[in-house]
Protein backbone atom coordinates (compact mmCIF):
# COMPACT_ATOMS: atom_id res chain seq x y z
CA UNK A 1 0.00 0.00 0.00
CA UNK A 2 1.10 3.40 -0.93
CA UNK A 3 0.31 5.89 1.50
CA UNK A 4 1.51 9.19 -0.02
CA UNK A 5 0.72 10.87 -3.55
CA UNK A 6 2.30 13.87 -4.13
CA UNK A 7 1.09 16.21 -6.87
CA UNK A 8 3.82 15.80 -9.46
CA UNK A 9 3.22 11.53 -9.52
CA UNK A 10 2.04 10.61 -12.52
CA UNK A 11 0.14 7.32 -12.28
CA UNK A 12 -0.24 5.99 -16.07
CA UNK A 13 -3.78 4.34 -15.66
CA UNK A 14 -5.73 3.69 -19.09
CA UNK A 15 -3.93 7.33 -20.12
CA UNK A 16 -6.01 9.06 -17.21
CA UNK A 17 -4.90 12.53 -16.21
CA UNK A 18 -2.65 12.30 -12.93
CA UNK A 19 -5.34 12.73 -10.45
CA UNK A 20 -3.57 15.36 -8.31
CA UNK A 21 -2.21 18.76 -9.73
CA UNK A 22 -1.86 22.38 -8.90
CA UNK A 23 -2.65 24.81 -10.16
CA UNK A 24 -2.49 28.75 -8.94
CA UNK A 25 -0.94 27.55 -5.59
CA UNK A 26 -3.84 25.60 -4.73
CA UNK A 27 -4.63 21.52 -5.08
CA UNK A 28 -6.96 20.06 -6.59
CA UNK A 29 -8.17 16.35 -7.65
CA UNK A 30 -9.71 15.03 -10.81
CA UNK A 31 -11.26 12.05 -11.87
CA UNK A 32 -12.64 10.02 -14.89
CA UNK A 33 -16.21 8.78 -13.93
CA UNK A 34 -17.48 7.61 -17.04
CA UNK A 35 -21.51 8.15 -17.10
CA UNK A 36 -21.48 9.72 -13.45
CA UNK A 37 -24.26 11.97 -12.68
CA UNK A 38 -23.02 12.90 -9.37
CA UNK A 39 -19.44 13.08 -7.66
CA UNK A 40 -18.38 13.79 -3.95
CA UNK A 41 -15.78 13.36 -1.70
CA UNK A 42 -15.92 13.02 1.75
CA UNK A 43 -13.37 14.11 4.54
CA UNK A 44 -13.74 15.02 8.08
CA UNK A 45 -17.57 14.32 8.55
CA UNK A 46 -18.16 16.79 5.36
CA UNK A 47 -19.09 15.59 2.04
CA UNK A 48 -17.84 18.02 -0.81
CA UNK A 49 -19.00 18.41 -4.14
CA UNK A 50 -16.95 17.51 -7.69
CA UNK A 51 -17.46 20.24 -10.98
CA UNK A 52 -17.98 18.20 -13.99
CA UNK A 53 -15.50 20.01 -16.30
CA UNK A 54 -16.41 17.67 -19.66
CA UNK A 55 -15.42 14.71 -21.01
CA UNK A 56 -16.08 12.56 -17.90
CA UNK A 57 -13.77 14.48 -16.01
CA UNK A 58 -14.63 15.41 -12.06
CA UNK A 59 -12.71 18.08 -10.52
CA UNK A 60 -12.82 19.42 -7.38
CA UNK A 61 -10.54 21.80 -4.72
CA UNK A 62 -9.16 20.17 -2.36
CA UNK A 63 -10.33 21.20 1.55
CA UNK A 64 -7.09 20.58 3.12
CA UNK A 65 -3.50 21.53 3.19
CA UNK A 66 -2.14 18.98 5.67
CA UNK A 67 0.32 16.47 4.63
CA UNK A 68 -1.94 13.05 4.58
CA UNK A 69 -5.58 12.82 4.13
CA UNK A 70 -8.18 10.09 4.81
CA UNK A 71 -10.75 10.62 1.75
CA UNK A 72 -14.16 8.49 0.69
CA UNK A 73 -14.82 8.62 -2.76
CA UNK A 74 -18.64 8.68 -3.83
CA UNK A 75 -19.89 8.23 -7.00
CA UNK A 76 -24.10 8.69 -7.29
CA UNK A 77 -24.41 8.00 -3.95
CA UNK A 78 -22.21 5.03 -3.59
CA UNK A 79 -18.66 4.95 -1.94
CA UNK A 80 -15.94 3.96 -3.83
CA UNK A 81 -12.46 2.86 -3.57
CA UNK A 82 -10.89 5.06 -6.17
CA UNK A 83 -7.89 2.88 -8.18
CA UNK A 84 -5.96 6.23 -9.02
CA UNK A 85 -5.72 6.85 -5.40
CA UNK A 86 -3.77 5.56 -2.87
CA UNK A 87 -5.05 3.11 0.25
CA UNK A 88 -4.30 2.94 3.63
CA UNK A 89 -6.10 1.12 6.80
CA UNK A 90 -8.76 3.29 9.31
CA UNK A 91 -11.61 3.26 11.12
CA UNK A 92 -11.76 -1.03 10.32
CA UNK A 93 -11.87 -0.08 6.61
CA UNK A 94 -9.94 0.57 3.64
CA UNK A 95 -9.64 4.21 2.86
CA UNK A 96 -8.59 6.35 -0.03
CA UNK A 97 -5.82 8.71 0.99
CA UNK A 98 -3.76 12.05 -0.15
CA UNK A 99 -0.76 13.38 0.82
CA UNK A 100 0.73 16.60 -0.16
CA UNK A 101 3.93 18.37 0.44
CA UNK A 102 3.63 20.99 3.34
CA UNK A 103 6.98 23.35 2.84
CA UNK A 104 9.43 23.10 5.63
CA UNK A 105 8.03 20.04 6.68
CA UNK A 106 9.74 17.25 5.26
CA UNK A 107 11.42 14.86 9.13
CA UNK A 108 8.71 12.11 7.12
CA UNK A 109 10.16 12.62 4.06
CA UNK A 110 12.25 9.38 2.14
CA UNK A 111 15.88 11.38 2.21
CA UNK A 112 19.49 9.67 1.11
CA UNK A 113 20.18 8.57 4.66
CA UNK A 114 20.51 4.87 5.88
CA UNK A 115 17.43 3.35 6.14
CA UNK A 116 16.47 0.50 8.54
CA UNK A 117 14.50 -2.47 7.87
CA UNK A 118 10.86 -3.46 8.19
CA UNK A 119 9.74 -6.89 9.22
CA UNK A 120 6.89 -8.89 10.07
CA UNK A 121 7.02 -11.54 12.54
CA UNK A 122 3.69 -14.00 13.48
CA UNK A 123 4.12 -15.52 17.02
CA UNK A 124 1.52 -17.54 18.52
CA UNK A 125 -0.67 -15.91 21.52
CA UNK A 126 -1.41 -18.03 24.51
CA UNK A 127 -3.61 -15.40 25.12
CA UNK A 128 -5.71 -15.82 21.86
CA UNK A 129 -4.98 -18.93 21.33
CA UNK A 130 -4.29 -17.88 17.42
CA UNK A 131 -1.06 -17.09 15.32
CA UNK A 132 -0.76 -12.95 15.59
CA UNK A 133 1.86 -10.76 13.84
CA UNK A 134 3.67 -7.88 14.79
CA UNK A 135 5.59 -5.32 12.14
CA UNK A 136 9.33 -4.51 13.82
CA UNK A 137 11.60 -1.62 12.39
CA UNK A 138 15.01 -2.29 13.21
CA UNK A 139 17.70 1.35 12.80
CA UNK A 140 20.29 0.54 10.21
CA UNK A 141 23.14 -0.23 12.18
CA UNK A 142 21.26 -3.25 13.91
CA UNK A 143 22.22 -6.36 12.07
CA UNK A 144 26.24 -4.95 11.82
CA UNK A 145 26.41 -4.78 15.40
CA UNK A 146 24.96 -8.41 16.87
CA UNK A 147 26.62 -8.17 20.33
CA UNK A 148 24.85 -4.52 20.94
CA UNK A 149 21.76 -4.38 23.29
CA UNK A 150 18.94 -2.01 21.58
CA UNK A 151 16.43 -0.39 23.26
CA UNK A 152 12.65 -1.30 22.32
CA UNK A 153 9.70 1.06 21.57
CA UNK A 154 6.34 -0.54 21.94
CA UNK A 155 4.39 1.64 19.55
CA UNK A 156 0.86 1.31 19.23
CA UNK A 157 -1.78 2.06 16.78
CA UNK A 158 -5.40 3.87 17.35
CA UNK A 159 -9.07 2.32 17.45
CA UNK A 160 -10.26 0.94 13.87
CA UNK A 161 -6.50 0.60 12.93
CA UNK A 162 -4.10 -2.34 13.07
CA UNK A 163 0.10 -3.03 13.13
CA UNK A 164 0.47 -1.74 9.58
CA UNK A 165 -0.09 1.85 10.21
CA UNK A 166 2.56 3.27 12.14
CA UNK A 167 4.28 2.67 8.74
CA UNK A 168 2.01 3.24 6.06
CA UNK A 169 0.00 6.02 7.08
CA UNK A 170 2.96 7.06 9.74
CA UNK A 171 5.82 6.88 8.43
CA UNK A 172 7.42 5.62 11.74
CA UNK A 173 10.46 4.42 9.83
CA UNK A 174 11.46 7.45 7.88
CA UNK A 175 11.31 9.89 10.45
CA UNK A 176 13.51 7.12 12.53
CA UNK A 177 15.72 6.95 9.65
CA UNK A 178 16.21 10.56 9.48
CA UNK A 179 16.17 11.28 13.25
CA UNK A 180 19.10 8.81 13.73
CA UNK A 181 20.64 9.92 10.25
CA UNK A 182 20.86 13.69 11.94
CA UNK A 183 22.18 12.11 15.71
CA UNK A 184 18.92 13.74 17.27
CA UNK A 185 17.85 9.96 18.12
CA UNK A 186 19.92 7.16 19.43
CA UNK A 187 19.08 4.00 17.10
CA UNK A 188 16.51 2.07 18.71
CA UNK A 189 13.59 -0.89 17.34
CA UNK A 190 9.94 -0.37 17.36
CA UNK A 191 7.96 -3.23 17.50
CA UNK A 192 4.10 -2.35 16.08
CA UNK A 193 1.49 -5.07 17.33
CA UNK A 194 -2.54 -5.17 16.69
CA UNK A 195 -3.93 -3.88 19.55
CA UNK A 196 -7.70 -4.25 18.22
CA UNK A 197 -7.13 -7.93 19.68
CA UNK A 198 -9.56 -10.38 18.27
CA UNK A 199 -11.49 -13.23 20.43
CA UNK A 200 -13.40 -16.03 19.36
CA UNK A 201 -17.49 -15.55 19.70
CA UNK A 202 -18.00 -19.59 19.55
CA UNK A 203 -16.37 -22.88 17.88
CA UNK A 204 -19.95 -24.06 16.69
CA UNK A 205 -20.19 -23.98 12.87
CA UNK A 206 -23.58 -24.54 11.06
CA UNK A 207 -23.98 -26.84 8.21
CA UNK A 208 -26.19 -25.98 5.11
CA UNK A 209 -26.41 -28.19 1.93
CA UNK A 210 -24.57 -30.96 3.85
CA UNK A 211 -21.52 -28.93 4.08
CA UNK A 212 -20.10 -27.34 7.24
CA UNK A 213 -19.47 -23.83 7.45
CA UNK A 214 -16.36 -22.08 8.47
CA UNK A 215 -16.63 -20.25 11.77
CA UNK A 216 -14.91 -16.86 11.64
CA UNK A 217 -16.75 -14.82 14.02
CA UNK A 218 -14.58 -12.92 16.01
CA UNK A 219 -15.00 -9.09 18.59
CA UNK A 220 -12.91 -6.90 19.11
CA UNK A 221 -11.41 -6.61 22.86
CA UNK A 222 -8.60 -3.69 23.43
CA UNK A 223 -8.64 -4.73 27.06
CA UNK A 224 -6.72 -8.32 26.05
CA UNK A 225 -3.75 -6.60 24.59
CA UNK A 226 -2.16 -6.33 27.82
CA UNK A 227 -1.85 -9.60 29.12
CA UNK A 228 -0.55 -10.19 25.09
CA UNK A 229 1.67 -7.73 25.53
CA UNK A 230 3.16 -8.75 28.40
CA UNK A 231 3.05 -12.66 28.15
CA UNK A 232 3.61 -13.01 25.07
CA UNK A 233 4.90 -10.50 22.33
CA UNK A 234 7.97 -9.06 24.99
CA UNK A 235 8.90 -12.62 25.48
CA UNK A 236 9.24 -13.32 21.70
CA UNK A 237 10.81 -10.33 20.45
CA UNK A 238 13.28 -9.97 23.28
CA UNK A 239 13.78 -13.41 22.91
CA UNK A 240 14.73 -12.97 19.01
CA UNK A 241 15.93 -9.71 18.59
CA UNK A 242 18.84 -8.17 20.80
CA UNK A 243 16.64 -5.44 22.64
CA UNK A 244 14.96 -4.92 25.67
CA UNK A 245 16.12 -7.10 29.08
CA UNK A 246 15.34 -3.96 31.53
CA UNK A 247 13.15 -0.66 32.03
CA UNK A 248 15.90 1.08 31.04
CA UNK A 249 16.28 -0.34 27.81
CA UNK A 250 12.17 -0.50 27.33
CA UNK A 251 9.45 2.07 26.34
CA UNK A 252 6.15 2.03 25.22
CA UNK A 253 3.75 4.53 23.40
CA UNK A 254 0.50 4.92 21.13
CA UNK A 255 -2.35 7.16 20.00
CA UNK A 256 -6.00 7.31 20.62
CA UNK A 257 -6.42 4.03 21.87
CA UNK A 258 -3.26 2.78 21.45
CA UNK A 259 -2.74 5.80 24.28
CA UNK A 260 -5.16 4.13 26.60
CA UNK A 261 -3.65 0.95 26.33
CA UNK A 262 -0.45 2.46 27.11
CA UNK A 263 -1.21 4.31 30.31
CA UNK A 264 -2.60 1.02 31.60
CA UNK A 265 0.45 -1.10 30.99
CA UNK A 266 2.69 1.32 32.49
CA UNK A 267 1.20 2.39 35.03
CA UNK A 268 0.44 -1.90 35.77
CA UNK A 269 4.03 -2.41 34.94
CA UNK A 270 6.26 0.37 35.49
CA UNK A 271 8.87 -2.11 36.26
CA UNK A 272 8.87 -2.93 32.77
CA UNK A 273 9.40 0.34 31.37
CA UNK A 274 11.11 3.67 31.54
CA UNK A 275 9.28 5.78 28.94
CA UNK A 276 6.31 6.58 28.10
CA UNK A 277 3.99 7.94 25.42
CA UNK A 278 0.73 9.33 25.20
CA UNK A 279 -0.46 10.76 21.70
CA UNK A 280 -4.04 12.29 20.75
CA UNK A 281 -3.27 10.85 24.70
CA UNK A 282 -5.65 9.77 27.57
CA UNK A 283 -4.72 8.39 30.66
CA UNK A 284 -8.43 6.88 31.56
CA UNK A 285 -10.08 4.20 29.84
CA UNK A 286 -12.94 5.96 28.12
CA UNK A 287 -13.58 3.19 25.88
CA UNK A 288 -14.70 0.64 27.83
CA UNK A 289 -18.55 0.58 28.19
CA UNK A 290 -18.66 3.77 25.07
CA UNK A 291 -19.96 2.55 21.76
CA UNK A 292 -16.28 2.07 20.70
CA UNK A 293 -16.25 -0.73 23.05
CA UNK A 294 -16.98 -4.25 20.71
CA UNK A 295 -16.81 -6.22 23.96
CA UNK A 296 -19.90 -4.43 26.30
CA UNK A 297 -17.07 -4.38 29.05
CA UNK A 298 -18.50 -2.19 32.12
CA UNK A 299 -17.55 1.35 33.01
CA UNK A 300 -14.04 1.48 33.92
CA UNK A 301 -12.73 1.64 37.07
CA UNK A 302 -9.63 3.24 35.71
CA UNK A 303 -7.44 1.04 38.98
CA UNK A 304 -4.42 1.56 36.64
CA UNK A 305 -3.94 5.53 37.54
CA UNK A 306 -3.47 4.63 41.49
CA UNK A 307 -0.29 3.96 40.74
CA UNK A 308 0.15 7.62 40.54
CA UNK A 309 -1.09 8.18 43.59
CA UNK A 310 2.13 7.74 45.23
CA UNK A 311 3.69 11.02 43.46
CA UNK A 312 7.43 10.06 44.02
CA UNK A 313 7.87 6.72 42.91
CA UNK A 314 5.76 7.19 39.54
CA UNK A 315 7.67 10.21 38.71
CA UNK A 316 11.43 8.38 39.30
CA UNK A 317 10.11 5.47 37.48
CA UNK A 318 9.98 7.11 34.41
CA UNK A 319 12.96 9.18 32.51
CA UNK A 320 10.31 10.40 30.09
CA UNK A 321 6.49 11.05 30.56
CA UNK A 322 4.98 12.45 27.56
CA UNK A 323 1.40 13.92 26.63
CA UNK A 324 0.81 15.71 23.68
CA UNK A 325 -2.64 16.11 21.17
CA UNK A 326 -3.53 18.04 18.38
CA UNK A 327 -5.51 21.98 19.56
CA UNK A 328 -8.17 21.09 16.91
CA UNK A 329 -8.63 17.29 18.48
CA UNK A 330 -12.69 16.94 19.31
CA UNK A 331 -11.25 14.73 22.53
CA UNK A 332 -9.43 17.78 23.85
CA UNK A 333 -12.06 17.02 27.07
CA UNK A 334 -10.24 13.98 27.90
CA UNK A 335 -6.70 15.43 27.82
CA UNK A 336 -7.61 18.88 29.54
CA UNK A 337 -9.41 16.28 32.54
CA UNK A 338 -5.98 14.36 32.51
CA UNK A 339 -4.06 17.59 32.31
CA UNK A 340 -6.13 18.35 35.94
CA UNK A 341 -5.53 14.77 37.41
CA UNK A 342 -1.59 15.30 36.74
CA UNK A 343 -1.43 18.60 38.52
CA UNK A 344 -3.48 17.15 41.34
CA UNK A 345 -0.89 14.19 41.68
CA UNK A 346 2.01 16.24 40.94
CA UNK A 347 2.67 14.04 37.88
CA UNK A 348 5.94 14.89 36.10
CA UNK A 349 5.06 14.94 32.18
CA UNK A 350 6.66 17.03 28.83
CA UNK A 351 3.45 18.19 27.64
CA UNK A 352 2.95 19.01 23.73
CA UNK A 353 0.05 20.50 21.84
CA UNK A 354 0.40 20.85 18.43
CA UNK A 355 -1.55 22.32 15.29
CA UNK A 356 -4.28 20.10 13.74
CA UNK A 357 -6.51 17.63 15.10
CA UNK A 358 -7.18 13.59 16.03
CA UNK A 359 -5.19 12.53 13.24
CA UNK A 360 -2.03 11.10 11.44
CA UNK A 361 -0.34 15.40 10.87
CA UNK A 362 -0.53 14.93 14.65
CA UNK A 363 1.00 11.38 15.50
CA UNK A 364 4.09 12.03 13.04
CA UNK A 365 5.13 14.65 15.43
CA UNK A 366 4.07 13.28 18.43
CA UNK A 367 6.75 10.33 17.31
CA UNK A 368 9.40 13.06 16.44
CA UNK A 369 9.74 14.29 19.46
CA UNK A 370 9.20 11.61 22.17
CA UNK A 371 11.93 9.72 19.90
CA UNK A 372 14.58 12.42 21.08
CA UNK A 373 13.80 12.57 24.55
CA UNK A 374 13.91 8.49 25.30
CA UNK A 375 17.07 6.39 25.49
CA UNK A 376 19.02 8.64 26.74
């Protein structure tokens, strides 16, 4: 999946026009819809309208400046994937995606530095009982220097996402690349894991026409990743890969979700780990029992966050405690009640808000800048 089209690709498909260009400073996107009465785009709970400008050909200004774009494609009512477009994973679905250049913003960008390597591993889950996979980034220098100890970023994903997007849609790799390239990082591996953990509903099949049908109902439970976590992806990867063995050399961070799952296996285990981070970033689980919530588990208790209540020994068990979220984000709520909760507790944290709003703009920095304040 290609997560980024820039407006000077050229994508040669059945002699379309490239789909992106600009023109008079500003972007816009065409299309061919042969026979189309109608054309709109959606993005950001809007729907916009196309100009048929002849010839099949749907045109329409783009709403947005920011780098990458979620975008649903409709077409007389229906929503399309759009094969001139690129794809990414969200919100459990494939989407349509843009990305354009923002000047003097290019730590994402693909630049002539050493580049690390991607890799997916499966391992098999004691606590689903299934083969899972995990995506792990490894700096450059890794495989020339086998008797070297590396530190380990657990890096999680948001709700309706999955291990692939920290490097599709976030580039995790490239701004490591470059970060370490430009010595404001020390080289460390991320390991990316599906925190949208799956569970079996039932091992009953039906039969119909004398055959017997395939049982692949599964729900959704982001409370299981923890015990995963814990019992069985740090046991595998620290078991293959020469990283991790101590807090010291162990962090963890995600978005959304991903920074609900977080605060709850830190603050469970902060003799696992020594950093922390919390992007688009809550500290409460206000998930569980909320219509996000696949599993119907009951309000939560939030037990995780007394381990903050004694002040001292949370604060010296972490060398970094980050929070950071977009000004725009519509779960500022959350993060201003958490902001309250931290002064009350006397909670030590580098606190971050940047421009935009609950999205991937957001989680690139977020990344860039807890990566070169850990390890060190």
């Amino acid at each position: 999946m290609n997560a980024g089209l820039c407006f000077n690709d050229v994508l040669p498909y059945d002699g379309r026009p490239a789909p992106l260009v600009k023109r008079d400073g500003k972007y816009y996107i065409r299309l061919k819809e042969a026979g189309a009465a109608k054309v709109q785009m959606a993005y950001a709970e809007a729907i916009f309208d196309f100009t048929n400008t002849g010839d099949d050909i749907w045109e329409i200004r783009l709403p947005f400046k920011s780098a990458i774009n979620y975008v649903q494609i409709i077409v007389d009512g229906r929503e399309t994937l759009e094969a001139v477009l690129p794809v990414t994973y969200g919100y459990s679905r494939i989407y349509n995606c843009i990305e354009l250049p923002v000047e003097g913003e290019d730590f994402y960008a693909l630049k002539d530095v050493p580049h690390g390597s991607v890799r997916k591993e499966y391992f098999f889950s004691k606590v689903t009982g299934e083969w899972e996979s995990c995506m792990v980034y490894t700096p450059a220098e890794y495989d020339e220097n086998p008797d070297k100890i590396y530190p380990v970023l657990y890096l999680q994903h948001g709700h309706g996402e999955n291990e692939l997007g920290w490097t599709i849609s976030g580039k995790a790799n490239l701004i490591m690349d470059n970060l370490i390239a430009e010595k404001k990082a020390v080289p460390f591996v991320i390991v990316m894991n599906n925190g949208m953990v799956q569970k079996k509903v039932s091992e009953e099949g039906t039969k119909a026409s004398g055959e017997e049908a395939v049982n692949t109902a599964h729900i959704v439970d982001h409370l299981l990743f923890e015990p995963m976590l814990i019992e069985d992806v740090i046991p595998f990867i620290e078991g293959k890969y020469h990283v991790g063995g101590s807090r010291e050399n162990r962090g963890m961070a995600g978005l959304s979700m991903g920074s609900i799952q977080t605060s709850m296996i830190v603050c469970n285990h902060p003799e696992m780990f020594s950093e922390a981070g919390i992007f688009s970033g809550f500290l409460r689980d206000w998930i569980s029992s909320s219509e996000l919530d696949m599993s119907c588990h009951e309000l939560s208790k939030d037990q995780h966050l007394k381990a903050m209540e004694d002040t001292e020994k949370f604060n010296n068990s972490f060398n970094t405690f980050f929070r950071a979220i977009g000004e725009a984000d519509p779960f500022m709520e959350h993060f201003l009640s958490d902001d309250e909760f931290c002064r009350e507790h006397g909670i030590n944290c580098t606190r971050q808000i940047y421009e935009g709003t609950h999205d991937w703009n957001v989680w690139r920095m977020c990344l860039r800048d807890f990566a070169q304040l850990i390890f060190k």
